[in-house]
Protein backbone atom coordinates (compact mmCIF):
# COMPACT_ATOMS: atom_id res chain seq x y z
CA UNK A 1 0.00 0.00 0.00
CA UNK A 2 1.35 3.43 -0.76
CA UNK A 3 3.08 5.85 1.71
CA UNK A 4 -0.43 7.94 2.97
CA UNK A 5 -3.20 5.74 2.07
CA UNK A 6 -6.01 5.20 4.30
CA UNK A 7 -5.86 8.87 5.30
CA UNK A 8 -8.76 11.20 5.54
CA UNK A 9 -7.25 13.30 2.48
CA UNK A 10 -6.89 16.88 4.16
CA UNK A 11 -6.44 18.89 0.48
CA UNK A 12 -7.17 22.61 0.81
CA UNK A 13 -7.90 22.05 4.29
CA UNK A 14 -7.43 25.58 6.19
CA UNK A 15 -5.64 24.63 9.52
CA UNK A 16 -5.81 28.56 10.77
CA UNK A 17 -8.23 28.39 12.74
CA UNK A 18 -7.37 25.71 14.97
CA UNK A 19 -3.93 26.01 14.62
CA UNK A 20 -4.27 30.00 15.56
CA UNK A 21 -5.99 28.68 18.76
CA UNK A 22 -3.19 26.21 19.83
CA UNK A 23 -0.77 28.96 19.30
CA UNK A 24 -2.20 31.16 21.56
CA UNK A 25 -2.59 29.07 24.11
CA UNK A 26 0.95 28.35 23.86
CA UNK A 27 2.05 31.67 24.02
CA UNK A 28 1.87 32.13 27.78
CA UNK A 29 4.41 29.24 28.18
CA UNK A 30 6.60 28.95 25.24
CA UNK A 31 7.59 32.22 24.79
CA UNK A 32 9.48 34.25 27.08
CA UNK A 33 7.66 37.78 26.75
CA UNK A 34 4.23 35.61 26.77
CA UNK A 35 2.68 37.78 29.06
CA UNK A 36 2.54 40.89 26.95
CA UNK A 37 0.90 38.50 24.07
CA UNK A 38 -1.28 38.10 26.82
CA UNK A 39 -1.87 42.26 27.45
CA UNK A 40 -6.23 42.78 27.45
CA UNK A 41 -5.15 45.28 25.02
CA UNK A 42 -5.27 42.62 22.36
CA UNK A 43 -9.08 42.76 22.57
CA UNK A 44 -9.64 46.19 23.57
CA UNK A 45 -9.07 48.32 20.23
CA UNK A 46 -10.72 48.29 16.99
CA UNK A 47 -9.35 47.03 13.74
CA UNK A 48 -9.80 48.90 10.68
CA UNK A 49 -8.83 46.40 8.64
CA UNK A 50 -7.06 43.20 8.60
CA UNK A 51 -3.60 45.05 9.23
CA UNK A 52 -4.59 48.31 11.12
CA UNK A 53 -6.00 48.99 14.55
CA UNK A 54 -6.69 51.98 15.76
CA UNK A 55 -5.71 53.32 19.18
CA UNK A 56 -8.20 56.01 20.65
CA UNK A 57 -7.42 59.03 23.05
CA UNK A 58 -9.03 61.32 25.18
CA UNK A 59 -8.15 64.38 26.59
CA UNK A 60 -9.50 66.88 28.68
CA UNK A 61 -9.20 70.21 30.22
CA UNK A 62 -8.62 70.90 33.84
CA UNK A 63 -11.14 72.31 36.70
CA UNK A 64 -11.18 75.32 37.42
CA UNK A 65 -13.17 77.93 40.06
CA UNK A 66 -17.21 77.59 40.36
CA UNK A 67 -19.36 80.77 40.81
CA UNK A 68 -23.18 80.05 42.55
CA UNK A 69 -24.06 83.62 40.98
CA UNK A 70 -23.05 83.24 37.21
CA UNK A 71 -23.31 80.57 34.53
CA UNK A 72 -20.51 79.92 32.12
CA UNK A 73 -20.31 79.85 28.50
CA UNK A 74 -20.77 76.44 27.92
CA UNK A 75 -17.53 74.63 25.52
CA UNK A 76 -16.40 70.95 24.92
CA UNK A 77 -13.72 70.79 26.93
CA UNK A 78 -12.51 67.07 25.82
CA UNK A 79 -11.02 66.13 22.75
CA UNK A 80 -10.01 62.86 21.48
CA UNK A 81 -7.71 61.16 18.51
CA UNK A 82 -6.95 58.20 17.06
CA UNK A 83 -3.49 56.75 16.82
CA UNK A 84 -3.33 54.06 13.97
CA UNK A 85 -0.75 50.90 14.60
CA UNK A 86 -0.39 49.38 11.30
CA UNK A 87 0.89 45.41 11.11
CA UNK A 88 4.18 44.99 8.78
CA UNK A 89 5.61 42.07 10.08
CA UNK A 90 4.56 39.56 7.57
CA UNK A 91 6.08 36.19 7.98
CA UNK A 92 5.61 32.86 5.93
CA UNK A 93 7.11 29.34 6.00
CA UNK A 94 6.63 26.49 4.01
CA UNK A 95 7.68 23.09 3.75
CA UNK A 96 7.52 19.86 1.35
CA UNK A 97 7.32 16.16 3.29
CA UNK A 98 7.42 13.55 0.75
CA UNK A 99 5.16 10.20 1.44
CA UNK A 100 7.81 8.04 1.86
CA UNK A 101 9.33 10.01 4.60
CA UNK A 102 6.00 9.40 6.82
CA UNK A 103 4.11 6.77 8.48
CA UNK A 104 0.88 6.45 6.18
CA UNK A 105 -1.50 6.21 9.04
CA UNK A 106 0.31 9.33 10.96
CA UNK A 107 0.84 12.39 8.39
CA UNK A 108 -1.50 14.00 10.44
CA UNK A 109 0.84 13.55 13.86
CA UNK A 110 3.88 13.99 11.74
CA UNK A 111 3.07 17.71 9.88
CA UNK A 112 2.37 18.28 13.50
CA UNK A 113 5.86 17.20 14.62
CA UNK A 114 7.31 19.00 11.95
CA UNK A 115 5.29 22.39 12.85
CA UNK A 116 6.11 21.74 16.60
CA UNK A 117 9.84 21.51 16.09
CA UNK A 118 10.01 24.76 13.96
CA UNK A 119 7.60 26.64 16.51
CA UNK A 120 9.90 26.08 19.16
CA UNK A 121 12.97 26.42 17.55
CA UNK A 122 12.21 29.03 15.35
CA UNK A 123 9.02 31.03 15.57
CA UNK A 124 8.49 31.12 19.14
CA UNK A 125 12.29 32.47 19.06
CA UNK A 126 11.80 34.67 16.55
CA UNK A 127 9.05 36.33 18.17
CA UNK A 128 10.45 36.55 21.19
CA UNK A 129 13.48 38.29 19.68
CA UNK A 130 11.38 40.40 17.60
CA UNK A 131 9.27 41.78 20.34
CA UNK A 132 12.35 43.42 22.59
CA UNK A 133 13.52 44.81 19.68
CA UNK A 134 10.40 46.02 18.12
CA UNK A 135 9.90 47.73 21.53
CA UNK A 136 13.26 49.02 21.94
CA UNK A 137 13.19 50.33 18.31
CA UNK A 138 9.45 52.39 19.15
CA UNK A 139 10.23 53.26 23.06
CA UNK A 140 14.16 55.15 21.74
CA UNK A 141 12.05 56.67 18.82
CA UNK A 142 9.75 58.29 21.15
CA UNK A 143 10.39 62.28 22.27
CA UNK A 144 11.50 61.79 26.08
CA UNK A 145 8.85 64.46 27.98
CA UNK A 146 11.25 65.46 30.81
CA UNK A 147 14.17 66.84 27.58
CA UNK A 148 14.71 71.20 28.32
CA UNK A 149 16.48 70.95 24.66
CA UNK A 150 14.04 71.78 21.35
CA UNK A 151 13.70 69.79 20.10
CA UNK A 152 13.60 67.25 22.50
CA UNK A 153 15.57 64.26 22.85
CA UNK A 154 14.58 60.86 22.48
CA UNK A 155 14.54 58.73 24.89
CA UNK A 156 17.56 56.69 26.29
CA UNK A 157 18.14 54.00 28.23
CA UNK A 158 20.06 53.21 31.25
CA UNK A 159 23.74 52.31 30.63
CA UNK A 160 24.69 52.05 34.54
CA UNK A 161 26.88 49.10 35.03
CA UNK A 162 25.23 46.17 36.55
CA UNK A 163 26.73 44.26 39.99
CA UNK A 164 25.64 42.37 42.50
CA UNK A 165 26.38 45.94 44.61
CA UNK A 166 24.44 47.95 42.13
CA UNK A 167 21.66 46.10 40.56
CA UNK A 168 19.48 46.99 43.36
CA UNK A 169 19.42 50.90 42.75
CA UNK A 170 18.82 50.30 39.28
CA UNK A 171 15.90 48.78 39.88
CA UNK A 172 14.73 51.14 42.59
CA UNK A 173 15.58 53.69 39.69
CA UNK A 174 13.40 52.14 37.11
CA UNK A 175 10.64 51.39 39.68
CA UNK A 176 10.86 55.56 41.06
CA UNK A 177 10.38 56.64 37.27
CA UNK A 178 7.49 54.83 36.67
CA UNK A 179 6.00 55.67 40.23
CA UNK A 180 6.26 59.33 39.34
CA UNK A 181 4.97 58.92 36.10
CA UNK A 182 1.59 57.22 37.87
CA UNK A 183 2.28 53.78 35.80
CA UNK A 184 0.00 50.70 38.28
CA UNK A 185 2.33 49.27 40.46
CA UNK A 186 -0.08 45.90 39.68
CA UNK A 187 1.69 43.57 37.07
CA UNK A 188 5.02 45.44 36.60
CA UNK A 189 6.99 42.62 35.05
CA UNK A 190 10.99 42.84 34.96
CA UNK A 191 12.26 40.84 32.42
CA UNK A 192 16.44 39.96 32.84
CA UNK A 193 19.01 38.29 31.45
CA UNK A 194 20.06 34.89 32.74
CA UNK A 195 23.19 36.57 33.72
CA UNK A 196 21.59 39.44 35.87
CA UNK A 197 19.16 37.02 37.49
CA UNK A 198 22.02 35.85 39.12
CA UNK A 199 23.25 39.15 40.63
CA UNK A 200 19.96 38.67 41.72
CA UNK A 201 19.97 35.96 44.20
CA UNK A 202 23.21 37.15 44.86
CA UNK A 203 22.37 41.46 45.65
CA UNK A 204 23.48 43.05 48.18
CA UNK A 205 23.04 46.05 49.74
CA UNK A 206 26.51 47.32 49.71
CA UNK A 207 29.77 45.47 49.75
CA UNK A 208 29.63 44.61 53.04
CA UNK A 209 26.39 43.70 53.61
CA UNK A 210 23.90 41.03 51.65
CA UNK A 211 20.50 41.33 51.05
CA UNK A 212 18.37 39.23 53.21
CA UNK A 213 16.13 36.43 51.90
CA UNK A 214 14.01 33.61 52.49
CA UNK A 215 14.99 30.32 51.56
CA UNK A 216 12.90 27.39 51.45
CA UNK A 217 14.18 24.04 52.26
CA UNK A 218 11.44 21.91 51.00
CA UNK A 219 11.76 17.73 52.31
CA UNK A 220 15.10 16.09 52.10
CA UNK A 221 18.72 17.85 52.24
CA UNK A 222 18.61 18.96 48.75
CA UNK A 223 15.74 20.67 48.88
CA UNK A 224 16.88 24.47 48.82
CA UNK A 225 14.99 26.86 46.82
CA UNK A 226 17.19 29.95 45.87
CA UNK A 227 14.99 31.21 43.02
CA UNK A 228 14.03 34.82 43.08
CA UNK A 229 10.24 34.66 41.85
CA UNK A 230 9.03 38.78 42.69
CA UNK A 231 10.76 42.16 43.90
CA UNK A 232 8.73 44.56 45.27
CA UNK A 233 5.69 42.44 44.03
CA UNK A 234 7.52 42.64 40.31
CA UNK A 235 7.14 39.54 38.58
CA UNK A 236 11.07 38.82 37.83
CA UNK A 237 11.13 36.81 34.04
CA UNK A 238 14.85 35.22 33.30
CA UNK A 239 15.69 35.43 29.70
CA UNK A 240 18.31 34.18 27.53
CA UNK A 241 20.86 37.06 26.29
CA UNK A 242 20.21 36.53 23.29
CA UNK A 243 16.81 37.23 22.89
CA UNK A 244 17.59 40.19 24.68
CA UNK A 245 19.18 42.77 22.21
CA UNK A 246 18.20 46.11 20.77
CA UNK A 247 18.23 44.47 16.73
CA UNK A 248 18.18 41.24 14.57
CA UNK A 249 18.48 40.66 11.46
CA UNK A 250 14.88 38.41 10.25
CA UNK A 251 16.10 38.10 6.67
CA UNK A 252 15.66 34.22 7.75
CA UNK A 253 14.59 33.55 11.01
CA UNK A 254 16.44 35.31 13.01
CA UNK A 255 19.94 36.40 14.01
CA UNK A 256 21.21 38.82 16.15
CA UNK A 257 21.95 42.06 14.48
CA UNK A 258 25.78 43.02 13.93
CA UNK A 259 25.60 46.63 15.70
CA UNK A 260 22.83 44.57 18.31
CA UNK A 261 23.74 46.07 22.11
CA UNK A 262 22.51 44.45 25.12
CA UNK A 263 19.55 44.63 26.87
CA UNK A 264 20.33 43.85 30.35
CA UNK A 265 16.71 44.80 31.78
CA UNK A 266 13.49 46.10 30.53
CA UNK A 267 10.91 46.88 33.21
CA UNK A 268 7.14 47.03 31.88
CA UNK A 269 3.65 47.05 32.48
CA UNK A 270 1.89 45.33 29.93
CA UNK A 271 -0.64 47.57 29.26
CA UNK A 272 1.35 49.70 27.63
CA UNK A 273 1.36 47.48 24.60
CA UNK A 274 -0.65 45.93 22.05
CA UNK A 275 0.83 42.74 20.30
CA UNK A 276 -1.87 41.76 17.59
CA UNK A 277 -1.20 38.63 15.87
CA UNK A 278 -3.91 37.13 13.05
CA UNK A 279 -2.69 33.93 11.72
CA UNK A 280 -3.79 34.28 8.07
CA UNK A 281 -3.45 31.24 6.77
CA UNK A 282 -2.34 27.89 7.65
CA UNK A 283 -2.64 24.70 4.97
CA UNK A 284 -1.68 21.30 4.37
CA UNK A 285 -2.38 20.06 0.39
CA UNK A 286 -2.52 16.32 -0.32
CA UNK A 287 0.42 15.50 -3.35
CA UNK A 288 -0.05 16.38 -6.57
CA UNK A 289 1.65 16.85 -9.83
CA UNK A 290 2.48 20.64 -9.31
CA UNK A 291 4.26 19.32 -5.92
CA UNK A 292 5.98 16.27 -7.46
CA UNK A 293 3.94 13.69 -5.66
CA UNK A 294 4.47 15.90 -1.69
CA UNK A 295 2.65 17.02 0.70
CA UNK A 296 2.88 20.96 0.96
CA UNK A 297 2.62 22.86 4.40
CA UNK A 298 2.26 26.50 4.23
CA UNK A 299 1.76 29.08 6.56
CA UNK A 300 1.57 33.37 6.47
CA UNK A 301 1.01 35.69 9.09
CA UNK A 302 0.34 39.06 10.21
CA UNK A 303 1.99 39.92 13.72
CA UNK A 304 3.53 42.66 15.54
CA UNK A 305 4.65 44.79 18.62
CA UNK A 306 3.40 48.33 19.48
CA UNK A 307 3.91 50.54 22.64
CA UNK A 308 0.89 52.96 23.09
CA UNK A 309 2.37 56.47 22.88
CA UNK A 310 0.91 57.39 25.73
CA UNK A 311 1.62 55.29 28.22
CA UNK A 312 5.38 54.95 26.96
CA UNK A 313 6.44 55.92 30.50
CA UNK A 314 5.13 52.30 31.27
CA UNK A 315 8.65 50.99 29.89
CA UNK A 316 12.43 51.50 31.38
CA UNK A 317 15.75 49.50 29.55
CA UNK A 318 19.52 49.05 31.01
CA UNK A 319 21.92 48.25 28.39
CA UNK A 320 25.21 47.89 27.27
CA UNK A 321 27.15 50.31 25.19
């Protein structure tokens, strides 16, 4: 019997649906910046299209005095805008899986193998790296409201030098800008390197003196729990360096770019973002002559990363020069 028989045969069968779903429930877990795929703002804002949403704004005028002996000319005294965020990150990947290569009572199981292995090792990476620099690229774009100069300056980043003796005011630095700038304490993620995690479990205070913790020694001798979970009530996220620089280069997948810096820390709230993704298209076609006798999987999608403009104070970087 041939390689595939006794299959359902799945031609022009549109997988987006269904495979959109699984992906999004995977988000959360298999990528590292999950949570801001995860941001209510996803569901909040209108779409214009299939590639535009549209961010509104309101603003208003202040109070002032009230008179019990005179009435006012009456005015609107709100206004509001829209701020367009239009998707460019277009992505597709295809592949060919010839009969013979597959069980032919598991091509089902076995595209899904296939489409595993490349989320993990390459989308879900991809995205990851994407969405720091995507934010990076927006939040240093952005006029910085505190510049005297005209015009003003953009804003930078913090280049302070991280230690286990310094990474503590860093933080309390980040954490005092966004306090004055009124961002929610609530769901402040602080997303790290692997290498800056460690400084820490190890912080202290000053060089003499280390900062105190609580360590849990669960049953049995080797059960010592040194991870460092929250700060402050600031969810603390680990993350591989190199998904943590300011470019890449996605000409294929992804690589980091060759004037890339390092991102040491990036402190956010996530509702300071949107992160739209709409899965397009997703298909598996049965063999055919045009194919040479394989099965074709193809995929497209529209995805990307945008800071609101407004609530850009909701972000704060360390890096490396």
């Amino acid at each position: 019997m041939p390689a595939g028989a006794g299959v359902q045969n799945p031609t022009a069968l549109n997988y987006a649906t269904e495979y959109g779903r699984e992906l999004a429930n995977a988000f959360p877990y298999s990528l590292y910046f999950g949570a801001l795929y995860a941001t209510p703002n996803n569901g909040r804002f209108r779409w214009v299209n299939a590639k535009t949403i549209e961010i509104p704004s309101i603003t208003t005028t202040g109070r002032v005095n009230a008179s019990r002996d005179t009435i006012a000319t009456a005015a609107r005294n709100y206004d509001n805008a829209w701020e367009p965020k239009t998707l460019t990150n277009e992505r597709k990947w295809s592949t060919l899986v010839h009969p013979m290569d597959i069980d032919q009572t598991n091509l089902v199981t076995t595209i899904a193998n296939i489409t595993k292995t490349f989320n993990e090792f390459q989308k879900f990476p991809e995205m990851d790296a994407y969405t720091i620099s995507k934010l990076y690229a927006d939040w240093t774009a952005l006029d910085d409201p505190d510049s005297a100069t005209t015009p003003k300056a953009k804003r930078a980043p913090s280049t302070t030098s991280l230690s286990v003796t310094t990474i503590l005011g860093e933080f309390d630095a980040m954490m005092l800008k966004m306090d004055n700038k009124r961002v929610p304490v609530t769901g402040r993620i602080l997303y790290v390197t692997n290498e800056v995690y460690s400084m820490l479990k190890n912080a202290q205070i000053d060089a003499n003196n280390t900062l105190g913790r609580s360590i849990n020694v669960e049953s049995g001798p080797k059960g010592i729990d040194r991870r460092v979970n929250r700060l402050d009530e600031v969810q603390i996220v680990p993350v591989p360096a190199e998904l943590m620089k300011t470019s890449y280069d996605f000409t294929q997948g992804w690589a980091v770019g060759g004037t890339a810096k390092q991102i040491n820390m990036m402190l956010i709230h996530p509702l300071v973002v949107i992160t739209p993704v709409s899965y397009a298209f997703a298909q598996l076609e049965s063999p055919s002559a045009l194919s040479e006798g394989k099965w074709v999987y193809y995929e497209e999608s529209f995805e990307d990363v945008f800071i609101l403009n407004k609530q850009a104070d909701g972000i704060q970087f360390n890096i490396t020069e």
